[in-house]
N, C-alpha and C. Protein backbone atom coordinates (compact mmCIF):
# COMPACT_ATOMS: atom_id res chain seq x y z
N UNK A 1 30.13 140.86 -108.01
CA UNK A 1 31.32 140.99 -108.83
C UNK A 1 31.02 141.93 -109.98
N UNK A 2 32.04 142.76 -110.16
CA UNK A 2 31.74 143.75 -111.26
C UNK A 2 32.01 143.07 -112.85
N UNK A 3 30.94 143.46 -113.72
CA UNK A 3 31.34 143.22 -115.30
C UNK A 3 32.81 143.23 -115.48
N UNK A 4 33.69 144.14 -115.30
CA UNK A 4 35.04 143.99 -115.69
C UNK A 4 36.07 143.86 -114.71
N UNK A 5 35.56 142.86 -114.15
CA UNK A 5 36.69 142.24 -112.92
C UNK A 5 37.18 141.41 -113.89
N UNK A 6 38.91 141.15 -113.50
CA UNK A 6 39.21 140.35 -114.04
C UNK A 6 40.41 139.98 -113.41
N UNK A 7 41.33 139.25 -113.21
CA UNK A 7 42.46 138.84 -112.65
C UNK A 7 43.57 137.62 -114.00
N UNK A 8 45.06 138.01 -113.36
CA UNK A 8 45.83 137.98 -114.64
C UNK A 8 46.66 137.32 -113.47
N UNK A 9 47.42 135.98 -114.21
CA UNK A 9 48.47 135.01 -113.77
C UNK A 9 49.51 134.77 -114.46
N UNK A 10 50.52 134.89 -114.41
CA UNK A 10 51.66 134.15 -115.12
C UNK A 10 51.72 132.66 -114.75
N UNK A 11 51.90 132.44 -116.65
CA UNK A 11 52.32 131.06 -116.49
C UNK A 11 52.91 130.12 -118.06
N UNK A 12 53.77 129.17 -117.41
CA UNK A 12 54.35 128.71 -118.93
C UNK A 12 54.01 127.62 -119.66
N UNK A 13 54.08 127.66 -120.72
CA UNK A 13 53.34 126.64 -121.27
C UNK A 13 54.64 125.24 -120.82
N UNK A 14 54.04 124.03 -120.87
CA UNK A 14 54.42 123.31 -120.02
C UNK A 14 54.76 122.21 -121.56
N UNK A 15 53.89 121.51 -121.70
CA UNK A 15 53.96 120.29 -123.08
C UNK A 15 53.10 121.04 -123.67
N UNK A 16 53.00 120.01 -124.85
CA UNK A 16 51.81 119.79 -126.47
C UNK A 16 51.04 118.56 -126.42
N UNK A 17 50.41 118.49 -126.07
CA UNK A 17 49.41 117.61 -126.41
C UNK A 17 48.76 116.85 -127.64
N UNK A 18 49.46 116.03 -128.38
CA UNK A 18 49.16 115.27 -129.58
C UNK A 18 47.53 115.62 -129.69
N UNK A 19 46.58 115.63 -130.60
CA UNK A 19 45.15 115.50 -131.25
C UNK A 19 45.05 114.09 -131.05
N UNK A 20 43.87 114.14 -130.64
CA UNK A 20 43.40 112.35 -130.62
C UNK A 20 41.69 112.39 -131.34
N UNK A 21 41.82 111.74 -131.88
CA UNK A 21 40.51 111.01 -133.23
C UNK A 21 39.90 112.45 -133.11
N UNK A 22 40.86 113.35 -134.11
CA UNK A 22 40.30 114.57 -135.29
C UNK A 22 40.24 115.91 -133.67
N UNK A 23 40.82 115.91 -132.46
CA UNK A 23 40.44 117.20 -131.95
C UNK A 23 41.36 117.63 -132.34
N UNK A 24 41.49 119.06 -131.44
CA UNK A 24 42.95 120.03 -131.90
C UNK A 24 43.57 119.74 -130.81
N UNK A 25 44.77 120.22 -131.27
CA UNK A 25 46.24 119.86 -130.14
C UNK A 25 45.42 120.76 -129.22
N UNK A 26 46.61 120.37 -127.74
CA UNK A 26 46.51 121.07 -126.85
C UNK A 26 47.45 121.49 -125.96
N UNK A 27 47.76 122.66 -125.34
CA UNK A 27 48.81 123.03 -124.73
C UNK A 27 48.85 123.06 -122.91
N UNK A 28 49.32 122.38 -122.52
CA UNK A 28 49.32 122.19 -121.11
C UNK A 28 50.15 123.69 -120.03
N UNK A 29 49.67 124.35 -119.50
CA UNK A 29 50.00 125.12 -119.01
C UNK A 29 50.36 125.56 -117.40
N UNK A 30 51.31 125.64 -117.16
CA UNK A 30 51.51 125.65 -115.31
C UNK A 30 51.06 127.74 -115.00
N UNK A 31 50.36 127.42 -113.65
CA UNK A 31 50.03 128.72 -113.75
C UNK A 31 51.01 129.10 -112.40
N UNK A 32 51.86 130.13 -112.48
CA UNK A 32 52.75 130.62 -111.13
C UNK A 32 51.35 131.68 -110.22
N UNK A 33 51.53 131.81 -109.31
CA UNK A 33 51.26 132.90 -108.30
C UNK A 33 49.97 132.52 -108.10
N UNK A 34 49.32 131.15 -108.28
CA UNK A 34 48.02 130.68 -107.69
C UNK A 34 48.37 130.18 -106.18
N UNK A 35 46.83 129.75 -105.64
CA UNK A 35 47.30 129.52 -104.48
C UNK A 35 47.68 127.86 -104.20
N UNK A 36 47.47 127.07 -105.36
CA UNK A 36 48.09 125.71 -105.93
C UNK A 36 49.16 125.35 -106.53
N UNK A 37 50.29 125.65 -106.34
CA UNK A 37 51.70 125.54 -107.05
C UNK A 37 51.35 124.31 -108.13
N UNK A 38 50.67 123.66 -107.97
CA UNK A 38 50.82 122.71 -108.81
C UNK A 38 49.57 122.87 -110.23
N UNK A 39 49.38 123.89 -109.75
CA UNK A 39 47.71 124.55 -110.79
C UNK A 39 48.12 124.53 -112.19
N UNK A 40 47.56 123.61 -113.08
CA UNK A 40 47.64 124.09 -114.74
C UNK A 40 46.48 123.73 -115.23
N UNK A 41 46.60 124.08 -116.32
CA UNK A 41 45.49 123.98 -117.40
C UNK A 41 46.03 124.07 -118.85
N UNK A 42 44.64 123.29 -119.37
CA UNK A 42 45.00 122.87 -120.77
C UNK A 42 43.91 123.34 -121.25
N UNK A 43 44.63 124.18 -122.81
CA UNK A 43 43.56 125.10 -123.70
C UNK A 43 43.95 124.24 -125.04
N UNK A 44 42.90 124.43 -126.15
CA UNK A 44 43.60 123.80 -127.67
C UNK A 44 44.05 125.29 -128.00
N UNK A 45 45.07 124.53 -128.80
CA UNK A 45 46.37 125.05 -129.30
C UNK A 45 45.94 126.06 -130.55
N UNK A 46 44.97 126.57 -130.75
CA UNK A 46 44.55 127.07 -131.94
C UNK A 46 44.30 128.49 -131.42
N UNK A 47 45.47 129.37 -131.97
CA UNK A 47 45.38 131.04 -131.50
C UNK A 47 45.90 131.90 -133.10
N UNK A 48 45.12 133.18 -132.41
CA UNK A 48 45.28 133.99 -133.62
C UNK A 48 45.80 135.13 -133.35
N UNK A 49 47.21 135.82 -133.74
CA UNK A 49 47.50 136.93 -133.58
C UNK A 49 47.05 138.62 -133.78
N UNK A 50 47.48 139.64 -133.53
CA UNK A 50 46.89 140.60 -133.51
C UNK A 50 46.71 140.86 -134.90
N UNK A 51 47.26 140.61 -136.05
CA UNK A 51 46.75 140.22 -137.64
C UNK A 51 45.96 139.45 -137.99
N UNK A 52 45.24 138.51 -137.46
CA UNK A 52 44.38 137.41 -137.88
C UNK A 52 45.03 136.49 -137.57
N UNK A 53 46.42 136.28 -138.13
CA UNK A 53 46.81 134.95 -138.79
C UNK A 53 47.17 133.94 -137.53
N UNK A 54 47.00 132.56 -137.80
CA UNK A 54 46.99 131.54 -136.93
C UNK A 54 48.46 131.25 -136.67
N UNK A 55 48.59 131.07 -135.00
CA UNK A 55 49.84 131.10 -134.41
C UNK A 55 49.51 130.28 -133.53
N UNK A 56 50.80 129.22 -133.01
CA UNK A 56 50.89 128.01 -131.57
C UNK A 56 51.46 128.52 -130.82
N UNK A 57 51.62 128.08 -129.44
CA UNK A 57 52.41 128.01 -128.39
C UNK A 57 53.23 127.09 -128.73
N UNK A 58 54.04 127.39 -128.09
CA UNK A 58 55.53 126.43 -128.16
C UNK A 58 55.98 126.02 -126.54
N UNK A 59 56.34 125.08 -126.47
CA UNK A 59 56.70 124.74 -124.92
C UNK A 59 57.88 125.54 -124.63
N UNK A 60 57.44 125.91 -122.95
CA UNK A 60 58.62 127.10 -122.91
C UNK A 60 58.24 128.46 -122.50
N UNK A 61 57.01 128.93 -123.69
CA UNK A 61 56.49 130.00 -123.98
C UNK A 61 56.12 130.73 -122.23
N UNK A 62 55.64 131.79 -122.35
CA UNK A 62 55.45 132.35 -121.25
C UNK A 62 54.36 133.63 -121.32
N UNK A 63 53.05 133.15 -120.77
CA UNK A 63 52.01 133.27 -121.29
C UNK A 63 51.31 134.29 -119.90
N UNK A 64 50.94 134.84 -120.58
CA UNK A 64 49.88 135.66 -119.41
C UNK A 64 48.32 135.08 -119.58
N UNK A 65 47.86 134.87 -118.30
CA UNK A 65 46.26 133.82 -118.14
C UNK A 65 45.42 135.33 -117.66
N UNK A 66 44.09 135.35 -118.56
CA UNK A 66 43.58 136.31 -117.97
C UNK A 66 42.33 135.51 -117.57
N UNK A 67 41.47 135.92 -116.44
CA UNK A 67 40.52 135.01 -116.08
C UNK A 67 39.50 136.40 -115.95
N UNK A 68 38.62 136.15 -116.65
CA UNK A 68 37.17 137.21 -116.77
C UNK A 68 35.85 136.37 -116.17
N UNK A 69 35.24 136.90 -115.32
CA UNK A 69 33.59 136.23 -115.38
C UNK A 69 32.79 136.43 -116.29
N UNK A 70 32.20 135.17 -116.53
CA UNK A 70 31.03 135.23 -117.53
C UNK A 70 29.90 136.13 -117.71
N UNK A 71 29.79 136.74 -118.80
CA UNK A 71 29.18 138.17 -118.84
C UNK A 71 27.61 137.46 -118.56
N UNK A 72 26.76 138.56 -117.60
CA UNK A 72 25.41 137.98 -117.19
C UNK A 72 24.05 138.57 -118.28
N UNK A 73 23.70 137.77 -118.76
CA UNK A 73 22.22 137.55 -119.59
C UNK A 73 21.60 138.38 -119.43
N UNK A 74 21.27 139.50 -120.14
CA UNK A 74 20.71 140.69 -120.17
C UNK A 74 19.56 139.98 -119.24
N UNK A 75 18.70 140.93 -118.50
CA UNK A 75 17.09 140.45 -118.31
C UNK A 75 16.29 141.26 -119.54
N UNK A 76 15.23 140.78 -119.09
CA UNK A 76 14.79 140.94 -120.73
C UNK A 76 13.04 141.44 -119.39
């Protein structure tokens, strides 16, 4: 697999996820065009816009998923 493979899904954010004893919220997400119609995932809710400043998802929202492989450990 190449360093900058990467693959991109649409998908909407689904609920909010209340914080439970001190984590951060979390946003539940349905992903379209997998090969699991029923495929989501949940990220915490803590994002930062192209200014810095801290911004949520809102249910509804409509989110692009980018999925990158984990960059490999230089050898040394």
């Amino acid at each position: 697999m190449h360093d900058d493979a990467a693959g991109r899904l649409p998908g909407t954010v689904e609920k909010i996820i209340k914080p439970i004893r001190g984590e951060a919220e979390k946003v539940q997400i349905a992903i379209q065009g997998g090969a699991d119609p029923n495929q989501k995932i949940r990220i915490a809710n803590i994002l930062v816009d192209a200014r810095g400043e801290a911004v949520s998802l809102k249910t509804g929202a409509v989110v692009q998923i980018i999925v990158k492989p984990k960059p490999k450990d230089p050898i040394e």
